[in-house]
Every structure is written in structure tokens, then in C-alpha cells.
Protein backbone atom coordinates (compact mmCIF):
# COMPACT_ATOMS: atom_id res chain seq x y z
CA UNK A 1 88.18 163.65 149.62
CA UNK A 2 91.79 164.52 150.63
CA UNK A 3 91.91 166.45 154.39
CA UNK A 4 94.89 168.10 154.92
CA UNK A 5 94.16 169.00 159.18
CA UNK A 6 96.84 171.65 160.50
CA UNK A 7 96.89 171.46 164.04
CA UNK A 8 99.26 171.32 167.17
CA UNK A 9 99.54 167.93 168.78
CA UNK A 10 96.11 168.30 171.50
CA UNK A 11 93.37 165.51 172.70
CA UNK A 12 90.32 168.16 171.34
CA UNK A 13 92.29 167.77 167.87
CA UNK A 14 92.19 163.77 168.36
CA UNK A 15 89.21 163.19 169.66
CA UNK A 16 87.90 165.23 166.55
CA UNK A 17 89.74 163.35 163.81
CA UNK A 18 89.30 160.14 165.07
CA UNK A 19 84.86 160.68 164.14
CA UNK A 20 86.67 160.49 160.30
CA UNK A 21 87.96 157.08 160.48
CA UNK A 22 86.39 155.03 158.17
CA UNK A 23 84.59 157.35 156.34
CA UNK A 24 86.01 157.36 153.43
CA UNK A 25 88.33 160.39 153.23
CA UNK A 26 91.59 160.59 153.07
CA UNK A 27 93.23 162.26 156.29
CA UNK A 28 96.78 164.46 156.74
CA UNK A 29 98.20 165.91 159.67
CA UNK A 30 100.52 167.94 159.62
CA UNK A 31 101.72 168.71 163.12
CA UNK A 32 102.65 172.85 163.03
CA UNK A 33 104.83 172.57 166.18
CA UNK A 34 106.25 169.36 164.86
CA UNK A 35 106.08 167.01 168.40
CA UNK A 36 107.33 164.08 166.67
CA UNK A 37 105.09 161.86 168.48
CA UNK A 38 102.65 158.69 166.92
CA UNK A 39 99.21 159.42 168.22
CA UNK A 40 97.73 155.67 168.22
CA UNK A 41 94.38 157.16 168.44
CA UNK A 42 94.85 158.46 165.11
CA UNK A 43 96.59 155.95 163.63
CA UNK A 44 94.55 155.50 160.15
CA UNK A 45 95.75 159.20 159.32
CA UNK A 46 98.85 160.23 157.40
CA UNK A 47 101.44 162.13 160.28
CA UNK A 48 103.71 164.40 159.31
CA UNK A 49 105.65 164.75 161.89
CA UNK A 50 109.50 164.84 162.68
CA UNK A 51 110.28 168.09 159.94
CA UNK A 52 111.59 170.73 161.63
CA UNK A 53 114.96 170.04 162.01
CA UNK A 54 117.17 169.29 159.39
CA UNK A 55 119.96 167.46 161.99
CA UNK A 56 118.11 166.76 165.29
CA UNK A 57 121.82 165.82 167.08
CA UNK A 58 122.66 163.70 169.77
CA UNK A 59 122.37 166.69 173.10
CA UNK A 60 120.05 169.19 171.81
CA UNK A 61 117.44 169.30 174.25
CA UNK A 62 120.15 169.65 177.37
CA UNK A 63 121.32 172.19 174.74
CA UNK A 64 117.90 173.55 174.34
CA UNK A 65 117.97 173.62 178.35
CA UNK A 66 121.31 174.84 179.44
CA UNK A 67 122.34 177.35 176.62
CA UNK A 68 119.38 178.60 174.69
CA UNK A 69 121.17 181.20 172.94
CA UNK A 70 123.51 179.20 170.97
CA UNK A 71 120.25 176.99 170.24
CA UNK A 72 118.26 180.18 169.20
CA UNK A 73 121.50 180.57 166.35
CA UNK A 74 121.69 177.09 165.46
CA UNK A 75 118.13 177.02 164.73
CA UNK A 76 118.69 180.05 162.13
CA UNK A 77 120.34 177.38 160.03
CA UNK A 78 118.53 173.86 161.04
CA UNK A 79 115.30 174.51 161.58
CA UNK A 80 112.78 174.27 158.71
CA UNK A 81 110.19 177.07 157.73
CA UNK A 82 106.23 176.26 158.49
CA UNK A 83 105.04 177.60 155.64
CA UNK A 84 107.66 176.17 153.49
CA UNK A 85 106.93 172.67 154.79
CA UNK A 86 102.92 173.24 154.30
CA UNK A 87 103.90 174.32 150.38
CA UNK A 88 105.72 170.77 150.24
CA UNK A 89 103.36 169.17 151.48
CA UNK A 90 100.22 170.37 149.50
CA UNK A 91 102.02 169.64 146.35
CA UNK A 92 102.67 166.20 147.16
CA UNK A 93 99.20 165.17 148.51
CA UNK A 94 97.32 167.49 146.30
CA UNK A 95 94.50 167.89 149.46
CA UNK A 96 91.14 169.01 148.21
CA UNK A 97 90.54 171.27 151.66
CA UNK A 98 92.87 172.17 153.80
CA UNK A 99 91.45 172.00 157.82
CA UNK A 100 93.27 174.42 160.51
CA UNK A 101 92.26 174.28 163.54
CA UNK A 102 92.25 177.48 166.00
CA UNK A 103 93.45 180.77 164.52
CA UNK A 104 96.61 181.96 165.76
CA UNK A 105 98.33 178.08 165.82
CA UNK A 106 96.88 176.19 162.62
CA UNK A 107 95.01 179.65 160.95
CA UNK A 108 97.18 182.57 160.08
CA UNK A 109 100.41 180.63 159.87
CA UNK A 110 99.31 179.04 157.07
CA UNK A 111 98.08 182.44 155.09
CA UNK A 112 100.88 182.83 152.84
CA UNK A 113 100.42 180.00 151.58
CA UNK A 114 97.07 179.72 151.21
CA UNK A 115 96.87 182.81 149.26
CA UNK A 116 99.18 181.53 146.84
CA UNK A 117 96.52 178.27 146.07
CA UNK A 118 93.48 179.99 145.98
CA UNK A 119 91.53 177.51 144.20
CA UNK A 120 92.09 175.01 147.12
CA UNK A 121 89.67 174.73 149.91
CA UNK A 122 90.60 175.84 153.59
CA UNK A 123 87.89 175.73 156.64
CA UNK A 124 88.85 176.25 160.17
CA UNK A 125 87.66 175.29 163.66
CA UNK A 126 87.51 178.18 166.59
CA UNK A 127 88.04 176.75 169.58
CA UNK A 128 87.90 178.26 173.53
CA UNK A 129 89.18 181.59 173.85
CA UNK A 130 90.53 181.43 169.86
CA UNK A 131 88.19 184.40 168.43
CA UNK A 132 86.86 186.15 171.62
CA UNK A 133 90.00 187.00 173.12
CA UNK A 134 92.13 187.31 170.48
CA UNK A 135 89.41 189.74 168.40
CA UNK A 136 90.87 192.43 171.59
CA UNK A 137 94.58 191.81 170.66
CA UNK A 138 95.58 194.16 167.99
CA UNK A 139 98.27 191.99 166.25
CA UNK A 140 96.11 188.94 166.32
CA UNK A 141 92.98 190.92 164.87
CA UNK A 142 95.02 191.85 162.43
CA UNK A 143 96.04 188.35 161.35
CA UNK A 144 92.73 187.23 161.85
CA UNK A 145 91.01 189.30 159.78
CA UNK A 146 93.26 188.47 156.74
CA UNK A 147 92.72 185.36 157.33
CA UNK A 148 88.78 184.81 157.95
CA UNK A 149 88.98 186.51 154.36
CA UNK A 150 90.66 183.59 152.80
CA UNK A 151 88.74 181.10 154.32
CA UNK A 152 85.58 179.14 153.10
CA UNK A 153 84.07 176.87 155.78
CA UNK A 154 84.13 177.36 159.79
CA UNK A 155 83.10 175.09 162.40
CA UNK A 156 82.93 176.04 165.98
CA UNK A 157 82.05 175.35 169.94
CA UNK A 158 79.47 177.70 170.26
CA UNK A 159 77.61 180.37 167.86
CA UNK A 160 79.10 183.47 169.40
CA UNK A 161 82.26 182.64 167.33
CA UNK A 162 80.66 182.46 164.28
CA UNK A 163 79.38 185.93 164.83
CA UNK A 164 82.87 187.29 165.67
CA UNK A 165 84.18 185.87 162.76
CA UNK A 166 81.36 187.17 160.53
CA UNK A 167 82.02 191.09 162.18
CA UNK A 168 85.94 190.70 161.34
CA UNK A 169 85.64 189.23 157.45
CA UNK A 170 84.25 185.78 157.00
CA UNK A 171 81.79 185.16 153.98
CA UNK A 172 82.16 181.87 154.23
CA UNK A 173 79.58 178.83 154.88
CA UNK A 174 78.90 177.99 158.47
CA UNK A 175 78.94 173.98 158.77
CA UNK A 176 77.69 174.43 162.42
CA UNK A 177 78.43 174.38 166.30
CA UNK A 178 79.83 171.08 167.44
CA UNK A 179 81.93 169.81 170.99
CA UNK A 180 85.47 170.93 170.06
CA UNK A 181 86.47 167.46 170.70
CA UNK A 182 83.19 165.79 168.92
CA UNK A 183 80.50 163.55 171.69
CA UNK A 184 81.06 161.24 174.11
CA UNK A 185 80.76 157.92 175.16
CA UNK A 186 77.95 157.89 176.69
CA UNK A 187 77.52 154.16 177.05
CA UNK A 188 81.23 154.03 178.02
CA UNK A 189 80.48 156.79 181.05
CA UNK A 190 77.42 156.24 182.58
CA UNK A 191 78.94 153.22 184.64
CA UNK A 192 80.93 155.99 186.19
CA UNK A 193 77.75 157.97 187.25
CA UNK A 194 77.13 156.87 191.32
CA UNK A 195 74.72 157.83 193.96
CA UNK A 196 72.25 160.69 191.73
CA UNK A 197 70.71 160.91 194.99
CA UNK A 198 72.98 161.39 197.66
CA UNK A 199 75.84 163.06 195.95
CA UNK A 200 78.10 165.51 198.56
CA UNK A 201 80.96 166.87 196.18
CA UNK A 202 81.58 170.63 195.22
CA UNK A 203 83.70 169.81 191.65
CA UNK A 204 86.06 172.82 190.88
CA UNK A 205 88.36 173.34 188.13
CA UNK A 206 91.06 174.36 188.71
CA UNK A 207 92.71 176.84 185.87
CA UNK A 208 94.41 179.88 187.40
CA UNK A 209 96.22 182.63 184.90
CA UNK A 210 95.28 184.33 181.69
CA UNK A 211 91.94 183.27 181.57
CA UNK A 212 91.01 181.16 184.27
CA UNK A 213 90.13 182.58 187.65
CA UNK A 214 89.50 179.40 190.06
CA UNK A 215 90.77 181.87 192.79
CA UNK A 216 88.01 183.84 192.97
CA UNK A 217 86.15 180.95 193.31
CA UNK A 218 87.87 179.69 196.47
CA UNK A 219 88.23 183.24 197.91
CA UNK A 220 84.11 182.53 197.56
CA UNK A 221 84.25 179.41 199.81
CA UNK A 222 86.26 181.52 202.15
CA UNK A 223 83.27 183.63 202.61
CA UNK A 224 80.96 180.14 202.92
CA UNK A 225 83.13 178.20 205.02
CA UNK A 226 80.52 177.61 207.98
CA UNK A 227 77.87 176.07 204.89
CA UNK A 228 80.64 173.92 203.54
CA UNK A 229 81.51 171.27 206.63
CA UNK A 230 79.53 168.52 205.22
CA UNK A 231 80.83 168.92 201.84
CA UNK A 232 83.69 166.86 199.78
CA UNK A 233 85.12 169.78 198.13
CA UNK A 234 87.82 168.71 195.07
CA UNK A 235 89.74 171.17 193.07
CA UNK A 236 90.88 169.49 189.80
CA UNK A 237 93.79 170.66 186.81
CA UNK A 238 95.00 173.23 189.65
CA UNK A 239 97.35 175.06 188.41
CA UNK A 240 100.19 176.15 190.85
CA UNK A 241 99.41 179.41 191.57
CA UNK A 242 95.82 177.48 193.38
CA UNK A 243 98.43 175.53 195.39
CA UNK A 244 100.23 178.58 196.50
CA UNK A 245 96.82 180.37 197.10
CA UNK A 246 95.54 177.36 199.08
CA UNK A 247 98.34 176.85 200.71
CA UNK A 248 98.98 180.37 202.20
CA UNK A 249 94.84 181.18 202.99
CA UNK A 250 93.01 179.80 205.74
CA UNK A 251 91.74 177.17 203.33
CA UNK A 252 94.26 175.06 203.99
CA UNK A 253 92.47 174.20 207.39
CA UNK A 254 89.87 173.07 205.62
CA UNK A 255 89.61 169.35 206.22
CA UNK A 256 87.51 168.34 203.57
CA UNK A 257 89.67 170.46 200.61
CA UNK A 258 91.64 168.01 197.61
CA UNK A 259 93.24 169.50 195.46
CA UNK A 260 94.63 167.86 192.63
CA UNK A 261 97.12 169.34 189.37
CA UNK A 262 96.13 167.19 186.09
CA UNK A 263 94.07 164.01 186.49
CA UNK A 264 93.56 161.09 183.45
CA UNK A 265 90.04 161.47 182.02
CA UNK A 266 89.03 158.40 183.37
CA UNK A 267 89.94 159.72 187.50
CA UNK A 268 88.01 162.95 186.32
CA UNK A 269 84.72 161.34 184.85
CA UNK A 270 84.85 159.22 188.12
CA UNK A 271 84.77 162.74 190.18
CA UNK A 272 82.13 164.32 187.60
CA UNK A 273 80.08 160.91 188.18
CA UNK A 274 80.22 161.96 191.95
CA UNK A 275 79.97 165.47 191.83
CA UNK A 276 76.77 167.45 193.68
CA UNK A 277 77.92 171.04 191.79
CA UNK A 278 80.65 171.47 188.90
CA UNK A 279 82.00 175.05 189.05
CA UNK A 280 84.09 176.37 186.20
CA UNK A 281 85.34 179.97 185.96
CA UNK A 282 87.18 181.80 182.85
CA UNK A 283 86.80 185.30 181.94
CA UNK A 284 87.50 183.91 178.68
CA UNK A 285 86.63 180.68 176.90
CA UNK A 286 84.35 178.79 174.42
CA UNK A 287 82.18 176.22 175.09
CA UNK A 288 83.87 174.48 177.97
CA UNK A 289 84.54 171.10 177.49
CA UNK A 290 84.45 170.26 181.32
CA UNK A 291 81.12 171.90 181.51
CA UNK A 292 79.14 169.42 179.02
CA UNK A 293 81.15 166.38 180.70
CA UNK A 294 79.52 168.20 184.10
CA UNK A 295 76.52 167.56 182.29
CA UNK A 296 76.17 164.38 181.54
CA UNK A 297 77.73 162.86 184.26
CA UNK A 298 74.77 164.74 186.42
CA UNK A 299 76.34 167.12 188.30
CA UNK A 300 74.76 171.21 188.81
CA UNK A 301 76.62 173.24 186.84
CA UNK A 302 77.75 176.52 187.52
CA UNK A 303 79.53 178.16 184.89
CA UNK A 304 81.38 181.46 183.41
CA UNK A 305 79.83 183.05 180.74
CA UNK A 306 82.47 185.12 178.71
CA UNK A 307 80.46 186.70 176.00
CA UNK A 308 77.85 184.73 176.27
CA UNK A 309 79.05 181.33 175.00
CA UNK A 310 77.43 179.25 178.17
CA UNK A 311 74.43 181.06 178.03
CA UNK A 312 73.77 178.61 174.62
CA UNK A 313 73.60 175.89 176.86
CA UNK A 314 72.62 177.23 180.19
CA UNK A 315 69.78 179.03 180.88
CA UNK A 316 70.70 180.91 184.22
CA UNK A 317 68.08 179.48 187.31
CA UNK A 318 66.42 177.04 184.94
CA UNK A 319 69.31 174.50 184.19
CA UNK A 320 72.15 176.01 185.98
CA UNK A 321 73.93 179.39 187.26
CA UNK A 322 75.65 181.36 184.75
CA UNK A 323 78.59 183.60 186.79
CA UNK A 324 78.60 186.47 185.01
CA UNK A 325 81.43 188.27 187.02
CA UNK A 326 84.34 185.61 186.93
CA UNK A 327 86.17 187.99 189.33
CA UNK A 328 83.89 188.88 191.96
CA UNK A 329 83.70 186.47 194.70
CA UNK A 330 80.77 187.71 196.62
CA UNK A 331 78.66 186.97 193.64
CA UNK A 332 80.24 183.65 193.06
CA UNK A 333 79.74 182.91 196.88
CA UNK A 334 76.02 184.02 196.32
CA UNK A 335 75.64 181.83 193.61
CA UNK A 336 77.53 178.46 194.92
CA UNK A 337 74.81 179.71 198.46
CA UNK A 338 71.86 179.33 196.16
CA UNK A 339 72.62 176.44 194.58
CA UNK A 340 73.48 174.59 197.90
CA UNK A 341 70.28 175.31 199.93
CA UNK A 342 67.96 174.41 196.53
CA UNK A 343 67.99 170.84 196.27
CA UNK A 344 64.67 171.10 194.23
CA UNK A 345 65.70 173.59 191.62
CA UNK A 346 69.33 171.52 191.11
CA UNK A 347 67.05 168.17 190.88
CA UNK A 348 64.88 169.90 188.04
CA UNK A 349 67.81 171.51 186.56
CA UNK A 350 69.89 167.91 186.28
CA UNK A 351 66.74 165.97 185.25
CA UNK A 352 66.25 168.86 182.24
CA UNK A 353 70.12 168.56 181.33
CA UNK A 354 70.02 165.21 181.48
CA UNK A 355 66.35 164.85 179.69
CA UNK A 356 67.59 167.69 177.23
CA UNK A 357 71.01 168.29 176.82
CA UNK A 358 72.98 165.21 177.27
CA UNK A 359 71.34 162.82 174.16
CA UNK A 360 72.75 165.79 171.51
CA UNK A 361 75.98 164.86 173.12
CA UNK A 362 76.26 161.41 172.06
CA UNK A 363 79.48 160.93 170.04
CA UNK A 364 78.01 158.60 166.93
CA UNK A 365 74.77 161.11 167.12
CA UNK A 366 77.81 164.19 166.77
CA UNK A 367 80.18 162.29 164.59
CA UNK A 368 76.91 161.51 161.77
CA UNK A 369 76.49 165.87 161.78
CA UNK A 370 80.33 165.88 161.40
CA UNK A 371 80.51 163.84 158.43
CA UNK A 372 77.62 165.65 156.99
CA UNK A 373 79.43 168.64 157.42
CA UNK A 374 82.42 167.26 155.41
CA UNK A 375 79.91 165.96 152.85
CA UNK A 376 78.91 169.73 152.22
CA UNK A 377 82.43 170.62 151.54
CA UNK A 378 83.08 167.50 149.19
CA UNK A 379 80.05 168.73 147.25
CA UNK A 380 81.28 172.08 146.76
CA UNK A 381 84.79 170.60 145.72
């Protein structure tokens, strides 16, 4: 079968594609915002990259930089159409499904000219905040409701998408609720998993705007600050407005606060493999990926639960805390208190996640319901 995946240039989208090498099928990418970069990761796939410009000239980004309104008229004239460039390209590889991935970036671009192939095959991946925000934004609704229309397969993080999608159009087959990025290494990260027993670490990510609200987690251990001396506590991926909060509170006198902007995956497992508590807080989001990596490197999670996406995975006070008000830091200090002075109900909670959840997570046991789920398109072809 011949994949045609439309997607921007992300790790979720790699990690994903890679679980198709050597399966048989043919794979495309075409990269919608056109980064011109190899991915290595990738590398048994066709990349279509470097198609936007016609003349990419010696100076343009210092152009790009420094006088942005000549750029914006150049591009008028040198910079190819997205649509007109997915046309080309699905009459020369002739794809037998076409595979966007989230809605308003690899989705409803690509409706005009899906509409004009209607016999070809298009499913689509929802990822994060992709149909629960954007279902309250009245231009995207309206995109994505033409476009769930025209599509015939859907994968997704969690199954709360594939009931928003159903309410706003899609008829479509369901092929199922899958990591965004596919498993994990399990046998890869467990030597990163130290001391289950005597773990000190509070884990906090650290995403600060739109959706995520690591402030009002911090503005929490303001209120705990007299529970927290004999804690590590290690804000990761802070964005800067964390830095800005941090430094201008009366957290910054707190001697046992890191706080780090993006780390490598490898620095971050190590810190999940050492972590006592993972806290992650969005008021809007999918199935976290940091959350399942919080679980199977054996830290307690606590987690947001925007419209009830975590709840799938975490039952609140059986195998974690679910923070159902992402902007109310007395309850988030609550919640961080009862999780601190319960060392039996995190031990049962981790051994449960661990006994539980983590085996599903196992990247060749995900990858074999991935391929299935491709097999159930080739049938239909």
C-alpha cells in the first residue's frame, strides 16, 4: 500500500512513522511547512521536502529577519501553493490513502484537494489539544467539520477525540486509541529507572501559555513551602514566562528549585527514572505524552484532566490524582499535600501502573496494533 503522511516536521510524527519500516508499505511525506531537513530516523520514507520556494536566494533568511515586508511581497511570487504541491504530488505517486496528521496543520489544508479525488482514501490522527480546543474556535470548527466529512479512518491519543469528531461529522471507521508517538522502549529505559524506593524528586513540566499552566502549579508550592525542604524539586521544558515567574516570587529562595528550558529525551527519562511525583498541568491537551513516560519510569503521577482525556488512564486516588482545576492552586497544593504524606497509596498506585499500564506501552506490542490498523485500511482499498 502507498501512504502518502501530511505532517509538519515533529518527533510524535517520527516516532510514529518509523513503527512502518519494514512493513511492507510504501511511505511519503510530504512536509506541509516544507523544513527542508533529512530526518535520519525516517530515512526508508520518500521526503518531500525543499518545495516551497521556487528561488530560495543567497540572504533570505537575514531578509526574512530584517525586512519582512518586502519578504511577505516576494513570497506572492516565489512561494509555492500547499495544495497545489499536494495535487502534484498525488498524481505522481498515485497513494492509495492519504494520512494527515492533526487537523488544522496536515487536515483542512489539504480539503480542496481531497474533495477533488474522492475515490482516494484519507485518515487522520488527532493529537493533544487538536479537536478539544479547536471544536471552541469558530473558524477552526468550521474547517473541521468539512473536513471530518471527507475523511474515512481516524486514529487518536485518547477516546474523547473520537467522540468530538463523531458530534462534528465523522462517519468514518475508528482504527483505535494509540500513544501519539507509538510505545516505548521499554528495554532501552528501564536502565534509567534508579532507587524505586528512596526516590526524593517533585518532576514538573514546565509549559506556561495557551494551554499549559505550570504557574499555578508553583504558586501551589508557594503555599507548601515548609513540606517541601527535603525535596529535589525540578521544573523541566520551562517556558520563559516560568523563569520570569520564578525569578520574581519568593521561589527563587528556594534552594532545592532547578529549573530547566528543553532537555534531550535521554536527560528527561533520567529525571522521570528519579522522580517521587510527575506533575503535568494543561487546561487543554490529549493524552500527554510526558504523563505515560511518568508512568513507566515509576514516578506518581499527577495530572490535568481537560475533558476528561487522563481520566482514561488515571483513575483519580487509585493510580494517581487527576487536577481537575488546572488554575486553582489551592487545589493543586491540596493535591501535591496528599500525595506527599501517602507513601502507601503512591506505592500501590506505581505498583498498579506499573503491573497495569506500562506492558500496553511497549513499542513492538503498539507498533503490531498499528500495522493492524493499516491492514484494515489496505483491505478496504
Amino acid at each position: 500500500m502507498k501512504i502518502l503522511m501530511l505532517s509538519i516536521f515533529a518527533p510524535h510524527f517520527f516516532n510514529w512513522t518509523e513503527q512502518l519500516r519494514d512493513s511492507g508499505h510504501e511511505v511519503y511525506w510530504l512536509d506541509v511547512y516544507d523544513s527542508k531537513s533529512k530526518v535520519k530516523q525516517i530515512d526508508f520514507v520518500e521526503q518531500i521536502l525543499g518545495w516551497r520556494y521556487k528561488w530560495d536566494y543567497p540572504g533570505r533568511y537575514f531578509l526574512k529577519s530584517k525586512t519582512p515586508d518586502i519578504t511577505r511581497l516576494i513570497n506572492i511570487f516565489n512561494e509555492r501553493n500547499f495544495q497545489e504541491q499536494l495535487e502534484e504530488q498525488i498524481r505522481r505517486i498515485k497513494p492509495d490513502v492519504v494520512h494527515s496528521f492533526v487537523m488544522y496543520l496536515g487536515g483542512a489544508p489539504a480539503l480542496p484537494v481531497m474533495k477533488k479525488v474522492l475515490d482516494l482514501k484519507w485518515a487522520y490522527t488527532a493529537w493533544g489539544s487538536d479537536m478539544y480546543y479547536y471544536q471552541h474556535q469558530p473558524k477552526h470548527l468550521k474547517d473541521m467539520k468539512e473536513t471530518l466529512a471527507q475523511m474515512d479512518y481516524m486514529f487518536a491519543d485518547c477516546q474523547r477525540d473520537y467522540s468530538i469528531a463523531q458530534e462534528h461529522g465523522f462517519e468514518g471507521r475508528f482504527l483505535g486509541v494509540f500513544p501519539g508517538g507509538g510505545g516505548f522502549d521499554l528495554r532501552g529505559l528501564d536502565p534509567f529507572i534508579k532507587d524505586k524506593e528512596n526516590r526524593s524528586m517533585i518532576l514538573i513540566k514546565g509549559y506556561q501559555g495557551l494551554h499549559g499552566k505550570c504557574i499555578s502549579v508553583l504558586e501551589a508550592l508557594q503555599k507548601l513551602e515548609m513540606h517541601l525542604k527535603d525535596y529535589r524539586i525540578v521544573v523541566f521544558g520551562a517556558a520563559p514566562e516560568v523563569f520570569k515567574f520564578v525569578g520574581s516570587s519568593s521561589l527563587k529562595a528556594f534552594k532545592n528549585l532547578e529549573v530547566y528550558g528543553k532537555l534531550p529525551y535521554q536527560n528527561l527519562m533520567e529525571l522521570m527514572g528519579r522522580a517521587l511525583i510527575y506533575i503535568g498541568n494543561s487546561s487543554s491537551d490529549g493524552m500527554p505524552n510526558t504523563l505515560l513516560e511518568a508512568i513507566i519510569m515509576g514516578a506518581f503521577p499527577m495530572q490535568s484532566n481537560p475533558g476528561g482525556a487522563t481520566a482514561e488512564v488515571i483513575t483519580h486516588k487509585k493510580n494517581g490524582l487527576l487536577i481537575e482545576e488546572p488554575e486553582n492552586p489551592g487545589q493543586i497544593a491540596e493535591l501535591i499535600r496528599e500525595a506527599l504524606f501517602n507513601p502507601e497509596f503512591r506505592r500501590k498506585a506505581i505498583a498498579w501502573n506499573s503491573e497495569n499500564i506500562k506492558p500496553k506501552l511497549e513499542r513492538e506490542r503498539v507498533k503490531a496494533r498499528v500495522l493492524k490498523a493499516y491492514e484494515l485500511i489496505e483491505k478496504d482499498l
